[in-house]
PDB file of N, CA and C in Angstrom:
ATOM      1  N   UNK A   1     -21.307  12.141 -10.287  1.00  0.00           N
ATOM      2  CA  UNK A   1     -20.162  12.906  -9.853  1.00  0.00           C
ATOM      3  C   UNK A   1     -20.425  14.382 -10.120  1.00  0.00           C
ATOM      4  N   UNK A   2     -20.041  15.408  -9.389  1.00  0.00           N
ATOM      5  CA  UNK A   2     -20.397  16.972  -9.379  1.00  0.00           C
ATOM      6  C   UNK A   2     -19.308  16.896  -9.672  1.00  0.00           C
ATOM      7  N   UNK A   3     -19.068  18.015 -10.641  1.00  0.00           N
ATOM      8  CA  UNK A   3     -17.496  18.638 -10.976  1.00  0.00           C
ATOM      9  C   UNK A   3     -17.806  19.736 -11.182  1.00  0.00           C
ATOM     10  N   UNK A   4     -17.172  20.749 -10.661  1.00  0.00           N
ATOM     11  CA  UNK A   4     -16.979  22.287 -10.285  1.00  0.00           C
ATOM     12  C   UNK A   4     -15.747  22.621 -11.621  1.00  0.00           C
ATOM     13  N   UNK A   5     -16.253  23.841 -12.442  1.00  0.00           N
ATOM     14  CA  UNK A   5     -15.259  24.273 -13.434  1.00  0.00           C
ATOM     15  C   UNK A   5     -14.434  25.536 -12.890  1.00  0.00           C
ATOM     16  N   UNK A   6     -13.455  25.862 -13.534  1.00  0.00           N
ATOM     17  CA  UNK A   6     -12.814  27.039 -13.099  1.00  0.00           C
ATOM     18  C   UNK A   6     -11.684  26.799 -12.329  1.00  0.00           C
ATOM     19  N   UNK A   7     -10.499  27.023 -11.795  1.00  0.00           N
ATOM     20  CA  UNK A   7      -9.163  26.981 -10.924  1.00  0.00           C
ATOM     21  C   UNK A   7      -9.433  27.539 -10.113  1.00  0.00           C
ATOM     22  N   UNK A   8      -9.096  26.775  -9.049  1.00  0.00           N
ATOM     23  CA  UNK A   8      -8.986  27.087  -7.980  1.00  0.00           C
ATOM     24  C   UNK A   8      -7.452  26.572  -7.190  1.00  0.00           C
ATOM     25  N   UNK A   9      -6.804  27.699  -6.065  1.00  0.00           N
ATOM     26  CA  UNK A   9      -5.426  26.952  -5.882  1.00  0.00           C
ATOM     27  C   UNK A   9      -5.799  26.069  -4.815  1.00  0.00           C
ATOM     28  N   UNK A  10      -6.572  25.744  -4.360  1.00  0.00           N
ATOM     29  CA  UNK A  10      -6.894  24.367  -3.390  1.00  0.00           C
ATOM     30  C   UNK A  10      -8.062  23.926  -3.106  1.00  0.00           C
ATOM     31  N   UNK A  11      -8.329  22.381  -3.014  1.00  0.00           N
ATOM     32  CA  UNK A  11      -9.888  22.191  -3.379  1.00  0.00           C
ATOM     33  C   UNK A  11      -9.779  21.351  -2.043  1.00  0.00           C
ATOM     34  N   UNK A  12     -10.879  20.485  -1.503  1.00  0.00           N
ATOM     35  CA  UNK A  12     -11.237  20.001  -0.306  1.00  0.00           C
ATOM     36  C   UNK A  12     -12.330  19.056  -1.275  1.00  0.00           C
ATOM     37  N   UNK A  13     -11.953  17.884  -1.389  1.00  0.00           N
ATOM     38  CA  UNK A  13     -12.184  16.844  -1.842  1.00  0.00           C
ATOM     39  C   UNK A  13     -13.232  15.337  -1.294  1.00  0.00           C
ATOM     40  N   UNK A  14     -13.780  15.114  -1.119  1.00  0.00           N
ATOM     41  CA  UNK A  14     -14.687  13.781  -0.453  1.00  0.00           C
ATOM     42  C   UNK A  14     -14.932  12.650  -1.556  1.00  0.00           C
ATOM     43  N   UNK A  15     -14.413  11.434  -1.591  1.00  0.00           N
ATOM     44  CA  UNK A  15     -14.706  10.861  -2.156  1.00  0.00           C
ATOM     45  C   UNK A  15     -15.219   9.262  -2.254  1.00  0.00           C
ATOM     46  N   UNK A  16     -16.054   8.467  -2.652  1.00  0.00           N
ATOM     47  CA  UNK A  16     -16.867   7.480  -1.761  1.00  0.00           C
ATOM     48  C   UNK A  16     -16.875   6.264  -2.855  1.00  0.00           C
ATOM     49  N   UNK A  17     -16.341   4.951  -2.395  1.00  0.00           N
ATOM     50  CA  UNK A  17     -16.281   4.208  -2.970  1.00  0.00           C
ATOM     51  C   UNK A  17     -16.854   2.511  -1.995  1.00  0.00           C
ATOM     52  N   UNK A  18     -17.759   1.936  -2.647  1.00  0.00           N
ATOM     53  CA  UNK A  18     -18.364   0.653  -2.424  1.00  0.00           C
ATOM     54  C   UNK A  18     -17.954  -0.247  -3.436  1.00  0.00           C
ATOM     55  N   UNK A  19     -16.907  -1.143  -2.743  1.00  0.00           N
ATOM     56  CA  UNK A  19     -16.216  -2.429  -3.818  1.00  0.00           C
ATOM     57  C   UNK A  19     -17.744  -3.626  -3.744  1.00  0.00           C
ATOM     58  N   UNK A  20     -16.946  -4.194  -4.724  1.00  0.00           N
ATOM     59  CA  UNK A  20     -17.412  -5.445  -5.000  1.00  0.00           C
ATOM     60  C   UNK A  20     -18.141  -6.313  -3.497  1.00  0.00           C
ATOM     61  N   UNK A  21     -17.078  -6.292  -2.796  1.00  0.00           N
ATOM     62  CA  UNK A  21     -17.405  -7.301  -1.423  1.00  0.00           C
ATOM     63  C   UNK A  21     -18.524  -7.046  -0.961  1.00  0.00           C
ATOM     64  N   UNK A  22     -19.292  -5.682  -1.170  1.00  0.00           N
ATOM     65  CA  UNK A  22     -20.577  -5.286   0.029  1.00  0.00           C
ATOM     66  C   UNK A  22     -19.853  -5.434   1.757  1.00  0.00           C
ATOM     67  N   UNK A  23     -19.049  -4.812   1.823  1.00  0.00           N
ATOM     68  CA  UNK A  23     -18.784  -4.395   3.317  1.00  0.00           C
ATOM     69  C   UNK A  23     -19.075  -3.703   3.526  1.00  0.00           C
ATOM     70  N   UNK A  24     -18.732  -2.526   2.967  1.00  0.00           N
ATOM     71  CA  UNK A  24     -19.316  -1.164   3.369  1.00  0.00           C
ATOM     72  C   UNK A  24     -18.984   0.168   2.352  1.00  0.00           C
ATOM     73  N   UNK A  25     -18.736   1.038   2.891  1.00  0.00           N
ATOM     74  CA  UNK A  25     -18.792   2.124   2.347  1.00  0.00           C
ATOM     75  C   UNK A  25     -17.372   2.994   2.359  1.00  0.00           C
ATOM     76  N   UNK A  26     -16.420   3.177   1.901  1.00  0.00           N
ATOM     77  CA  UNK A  26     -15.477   3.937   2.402  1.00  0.00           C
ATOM     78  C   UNK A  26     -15.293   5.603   1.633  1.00  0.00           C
ATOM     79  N   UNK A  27     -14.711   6.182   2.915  1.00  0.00           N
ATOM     80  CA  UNK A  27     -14.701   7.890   2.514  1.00  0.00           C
ATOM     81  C   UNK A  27     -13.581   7.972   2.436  1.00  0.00           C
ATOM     82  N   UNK A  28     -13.101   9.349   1.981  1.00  0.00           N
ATOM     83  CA  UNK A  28     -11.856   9.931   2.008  1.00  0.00           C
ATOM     84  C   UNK A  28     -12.129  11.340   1.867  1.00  0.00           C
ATOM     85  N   UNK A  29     -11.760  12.126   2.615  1.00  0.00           N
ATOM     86  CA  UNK A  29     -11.389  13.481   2.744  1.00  0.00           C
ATOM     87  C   UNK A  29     -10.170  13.736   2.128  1.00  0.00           C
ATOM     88  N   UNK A  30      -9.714  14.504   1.054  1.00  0.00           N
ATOM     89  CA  UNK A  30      -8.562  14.683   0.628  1.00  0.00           C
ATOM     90  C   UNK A  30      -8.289  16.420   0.125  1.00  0.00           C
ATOM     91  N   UNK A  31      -7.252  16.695   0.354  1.00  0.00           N
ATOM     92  CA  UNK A  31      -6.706  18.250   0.015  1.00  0.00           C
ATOM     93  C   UNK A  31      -6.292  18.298  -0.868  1.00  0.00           C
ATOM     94  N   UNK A  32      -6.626  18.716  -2.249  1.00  0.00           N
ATOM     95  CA  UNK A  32      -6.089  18.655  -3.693  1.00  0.00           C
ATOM     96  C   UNK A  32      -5.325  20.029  -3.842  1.00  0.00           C
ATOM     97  N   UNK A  33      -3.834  20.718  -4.442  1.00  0.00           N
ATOM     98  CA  UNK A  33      -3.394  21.980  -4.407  1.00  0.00           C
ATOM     99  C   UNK A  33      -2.646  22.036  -5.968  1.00  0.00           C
ATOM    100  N   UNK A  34      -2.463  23.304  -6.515  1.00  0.00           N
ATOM    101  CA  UNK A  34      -2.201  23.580  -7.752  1.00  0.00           C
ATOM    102  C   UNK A  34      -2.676  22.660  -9.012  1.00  0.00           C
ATOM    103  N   UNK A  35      -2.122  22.261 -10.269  1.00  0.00           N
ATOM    104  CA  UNK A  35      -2.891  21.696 -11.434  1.00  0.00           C
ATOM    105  C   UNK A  35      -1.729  21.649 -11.953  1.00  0.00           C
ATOM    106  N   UNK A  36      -1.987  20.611 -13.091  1.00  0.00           N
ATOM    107  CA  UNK A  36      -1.254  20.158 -14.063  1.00  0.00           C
ATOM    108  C   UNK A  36      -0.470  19.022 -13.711  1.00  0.00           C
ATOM    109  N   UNK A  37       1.027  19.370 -14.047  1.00  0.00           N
ATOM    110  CA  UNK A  37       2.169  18.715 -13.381  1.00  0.00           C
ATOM    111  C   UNK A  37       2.535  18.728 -11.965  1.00  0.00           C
ATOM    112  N   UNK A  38       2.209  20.095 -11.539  1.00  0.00           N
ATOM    113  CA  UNK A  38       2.626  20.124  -9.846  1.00  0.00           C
ATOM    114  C   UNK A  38       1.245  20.370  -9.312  1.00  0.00           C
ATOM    115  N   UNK A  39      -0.066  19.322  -9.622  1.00  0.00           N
ATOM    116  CA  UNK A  39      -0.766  19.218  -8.361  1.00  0.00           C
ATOM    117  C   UNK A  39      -0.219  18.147  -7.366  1.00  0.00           C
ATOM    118  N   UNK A  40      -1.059  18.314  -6.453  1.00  0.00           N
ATOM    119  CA  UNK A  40      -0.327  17.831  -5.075  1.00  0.00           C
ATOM    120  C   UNK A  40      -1.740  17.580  -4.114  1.00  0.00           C
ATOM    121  N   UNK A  41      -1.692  15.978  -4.049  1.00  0.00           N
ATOM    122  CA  UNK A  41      -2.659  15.627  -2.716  1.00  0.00           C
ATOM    123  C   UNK A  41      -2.364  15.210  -1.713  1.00  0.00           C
ATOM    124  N   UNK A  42      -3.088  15.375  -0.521  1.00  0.00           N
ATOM    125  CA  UNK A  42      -2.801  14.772   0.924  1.00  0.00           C
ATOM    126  C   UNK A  42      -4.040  14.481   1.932  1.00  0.00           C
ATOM    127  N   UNK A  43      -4.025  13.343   2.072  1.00  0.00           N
ATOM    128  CA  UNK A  43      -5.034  12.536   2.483  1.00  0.00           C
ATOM    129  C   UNK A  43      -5.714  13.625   4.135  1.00  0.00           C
ATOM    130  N   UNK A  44      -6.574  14.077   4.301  1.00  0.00           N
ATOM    131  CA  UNK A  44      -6.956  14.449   5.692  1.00  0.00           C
ATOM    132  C   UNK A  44      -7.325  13.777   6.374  1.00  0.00           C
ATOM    133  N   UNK A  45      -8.946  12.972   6.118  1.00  0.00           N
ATOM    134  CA  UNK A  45      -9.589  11.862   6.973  1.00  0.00           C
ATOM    135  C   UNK A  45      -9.888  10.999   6.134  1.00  0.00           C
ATOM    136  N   UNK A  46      -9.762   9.478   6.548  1.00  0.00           N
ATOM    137  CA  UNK A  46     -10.547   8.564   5.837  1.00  0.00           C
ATOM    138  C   UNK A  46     -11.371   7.675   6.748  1.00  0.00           C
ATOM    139  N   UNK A  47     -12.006   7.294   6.517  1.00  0.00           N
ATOM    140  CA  UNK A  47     -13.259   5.986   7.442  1.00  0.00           C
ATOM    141  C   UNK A  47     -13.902   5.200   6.485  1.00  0.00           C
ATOM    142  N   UNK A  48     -14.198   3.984   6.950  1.00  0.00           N
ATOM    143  CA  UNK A  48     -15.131   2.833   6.494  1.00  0.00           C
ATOM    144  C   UNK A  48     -16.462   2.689   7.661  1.00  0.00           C
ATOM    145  N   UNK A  49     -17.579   2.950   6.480  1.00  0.00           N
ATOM    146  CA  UNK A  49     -18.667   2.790   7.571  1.00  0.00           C
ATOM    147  C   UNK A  49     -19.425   1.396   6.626  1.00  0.00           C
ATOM    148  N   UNK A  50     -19.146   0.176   7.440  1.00  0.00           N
ATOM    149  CA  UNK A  50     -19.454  -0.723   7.176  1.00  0.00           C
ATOM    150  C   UNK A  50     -21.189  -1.365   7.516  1.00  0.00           C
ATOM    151  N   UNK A  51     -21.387  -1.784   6.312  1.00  0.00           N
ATOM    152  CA  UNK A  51     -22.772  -1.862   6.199  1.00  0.00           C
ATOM    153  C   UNK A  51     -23.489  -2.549   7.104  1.00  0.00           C
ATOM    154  N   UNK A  52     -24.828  -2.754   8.015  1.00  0.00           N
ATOM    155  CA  UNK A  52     -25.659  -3.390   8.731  1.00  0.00           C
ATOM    156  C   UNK A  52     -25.748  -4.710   7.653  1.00  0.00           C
ATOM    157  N   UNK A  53     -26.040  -6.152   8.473  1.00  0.00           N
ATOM    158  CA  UNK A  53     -25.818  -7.211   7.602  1.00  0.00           C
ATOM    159  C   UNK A  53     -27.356  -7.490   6.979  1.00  0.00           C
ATOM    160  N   UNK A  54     -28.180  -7.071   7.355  1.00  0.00           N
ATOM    161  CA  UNK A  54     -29.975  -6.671   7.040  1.00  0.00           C
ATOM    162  C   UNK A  54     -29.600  -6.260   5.663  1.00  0.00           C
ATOM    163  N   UNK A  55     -28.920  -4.752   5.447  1.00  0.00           N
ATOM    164  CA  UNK A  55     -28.725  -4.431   4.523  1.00  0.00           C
ATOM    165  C   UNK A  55     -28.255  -5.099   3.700  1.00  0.00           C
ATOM    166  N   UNK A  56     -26.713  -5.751   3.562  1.00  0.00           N
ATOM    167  CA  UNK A  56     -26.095  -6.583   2.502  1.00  0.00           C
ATOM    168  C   UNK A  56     -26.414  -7.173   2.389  1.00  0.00           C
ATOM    169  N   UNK A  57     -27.705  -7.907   2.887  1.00  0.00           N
ATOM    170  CA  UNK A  57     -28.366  -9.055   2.063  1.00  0.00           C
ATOM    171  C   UNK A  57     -29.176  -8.517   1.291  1.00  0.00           C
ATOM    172  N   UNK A  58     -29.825  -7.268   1.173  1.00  0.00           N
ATOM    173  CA  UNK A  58     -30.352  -7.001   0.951  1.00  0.00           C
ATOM    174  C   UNK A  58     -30.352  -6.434  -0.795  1.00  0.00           C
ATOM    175  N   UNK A  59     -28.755  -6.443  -0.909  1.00  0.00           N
ATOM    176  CA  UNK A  59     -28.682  -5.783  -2.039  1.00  0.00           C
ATOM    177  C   UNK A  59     -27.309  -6.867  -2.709  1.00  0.00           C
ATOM    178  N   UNK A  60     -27.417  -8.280  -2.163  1.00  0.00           N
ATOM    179  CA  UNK A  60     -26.424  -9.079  -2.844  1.00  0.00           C
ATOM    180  C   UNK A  60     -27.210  -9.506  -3.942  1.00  0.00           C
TER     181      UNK A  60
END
């Protein structure tokens, strides 16, 4: 994970998670604004790019 130090009042976020199942891959684009108590997110884009089945065998 990269983590950037310092405040900033709005960040632009990507974040990538592969469950358990081996389907695939899912993203999220997200808009993170202020800190603390009143930060505030809102989803922009999300997609699942689901894996070739070559692959998931490959790594079950």
């Amino acid at each position: 994970m990269i983590r950037i130090t310092g405040f900033q009042a709005e960040s632009l976020v990507i974040g990538l998670m592969s469950g358990t199942s081996l389907d695939g891959v899912d993203a999220a684009l997200v808009r993170i604004k202020g800190s603390g108590l009143s930060t505030a997110s809102s989803l922009i884009a999300y997609t699942q790019l689901p894996y070739e089945e070559e692959f998931r065998e490959r790594i079950k």
